[in-house]
Protein backbone atom coordinates (compact mmCIF):
# COMPACT_ATOMS: atom_id res chain seq x y z
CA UNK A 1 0.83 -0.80 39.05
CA UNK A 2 -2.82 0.59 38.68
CA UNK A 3 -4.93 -0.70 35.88
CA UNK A 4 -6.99 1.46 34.03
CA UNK A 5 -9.24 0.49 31.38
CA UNK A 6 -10.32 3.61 29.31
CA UNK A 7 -11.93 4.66 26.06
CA UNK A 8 -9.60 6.84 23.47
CA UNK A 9 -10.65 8.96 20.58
CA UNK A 10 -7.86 10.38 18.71
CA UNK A 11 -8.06 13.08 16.07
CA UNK A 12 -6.66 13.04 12.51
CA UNK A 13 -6.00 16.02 10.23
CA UNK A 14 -7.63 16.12 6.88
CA UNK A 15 -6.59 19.87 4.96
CA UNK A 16 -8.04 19.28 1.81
CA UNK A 17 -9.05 16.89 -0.78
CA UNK A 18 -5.55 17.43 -2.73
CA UNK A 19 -3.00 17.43 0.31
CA UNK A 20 -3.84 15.59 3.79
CA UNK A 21 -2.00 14.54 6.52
CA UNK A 22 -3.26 10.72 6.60
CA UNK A 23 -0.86 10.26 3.19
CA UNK A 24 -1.41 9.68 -0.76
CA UNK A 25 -1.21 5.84 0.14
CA UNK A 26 -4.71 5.83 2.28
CA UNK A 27 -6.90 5.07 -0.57
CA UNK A 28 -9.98 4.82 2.18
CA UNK A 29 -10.28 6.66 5.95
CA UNK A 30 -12.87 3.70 6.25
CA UNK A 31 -9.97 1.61 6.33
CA UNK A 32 -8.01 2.79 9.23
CA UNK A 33 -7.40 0.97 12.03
CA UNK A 34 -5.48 2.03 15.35
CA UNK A 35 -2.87 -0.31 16.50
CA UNK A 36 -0.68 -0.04 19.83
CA UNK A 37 3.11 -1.26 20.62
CA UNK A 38 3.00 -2.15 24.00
CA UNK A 39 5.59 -4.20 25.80
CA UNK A 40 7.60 -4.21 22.38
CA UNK A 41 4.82 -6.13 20.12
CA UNK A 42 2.29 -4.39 17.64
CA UNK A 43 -1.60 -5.06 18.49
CA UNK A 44 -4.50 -4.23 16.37
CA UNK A 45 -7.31 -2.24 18.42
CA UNK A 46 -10.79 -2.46 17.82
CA UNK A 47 -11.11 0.77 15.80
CA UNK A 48 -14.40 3.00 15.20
CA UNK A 49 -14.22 5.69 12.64
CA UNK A 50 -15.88 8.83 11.82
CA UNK A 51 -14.68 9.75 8.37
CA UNK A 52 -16.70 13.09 8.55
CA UNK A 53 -15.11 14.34 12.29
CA UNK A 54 -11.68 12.87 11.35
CA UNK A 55 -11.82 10.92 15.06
CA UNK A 56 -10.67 7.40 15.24
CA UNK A 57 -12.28 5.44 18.35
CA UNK A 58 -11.05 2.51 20.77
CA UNK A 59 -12.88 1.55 23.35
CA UNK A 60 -11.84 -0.38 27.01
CA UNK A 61 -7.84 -0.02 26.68
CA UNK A 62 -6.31 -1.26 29.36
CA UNK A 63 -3.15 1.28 30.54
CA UNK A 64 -1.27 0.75 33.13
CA UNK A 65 1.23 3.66 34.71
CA UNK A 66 4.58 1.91 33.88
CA UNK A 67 3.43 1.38 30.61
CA UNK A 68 5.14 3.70 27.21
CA UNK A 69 2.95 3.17 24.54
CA UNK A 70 2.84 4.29 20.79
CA UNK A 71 -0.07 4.44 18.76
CA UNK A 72 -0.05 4.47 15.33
CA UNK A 73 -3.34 4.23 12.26
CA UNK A 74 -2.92 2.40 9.51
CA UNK A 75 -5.21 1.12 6.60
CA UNK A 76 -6.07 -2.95 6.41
């Protein structure tokens, strides 16, 4: 299988101060942290955030094309 190592940036939706999609339990966007399930096991990524774009940022994943992988954000 091919290897590719890549940088993500993944988009979160913030409506409004009262009602947002990232849930009434994130007390902090600061706090979010991307994490991937790959090859059945959970992995914490090396997560940049920009609280004002709503973007969460990884940087050198490595994917390869058999690979199914779900990504998830989650505060620490």
């Amino acid at each position: 299988d091919t290897i590719l190592k890549v940088n993500m940036q993944l988009d979160y939706l913030q409506e409004s101060s009262l009602h947002h999609e990232i849930g009434e339990q994130i007390t902090d966007e600061r706090g979010l942290s991307l994490w991937v399930m790959q090859n059945y096991k959970w992995r914490k990524l090396k997560t940049s955030i920009n609280t004002l774009a709503n973007v969460l940022k990884t940087e050198a994943l490595e994917l390869t094309s058999s690979d199914l992988l779900r990504f998830i954000a989650c505060e620490e």
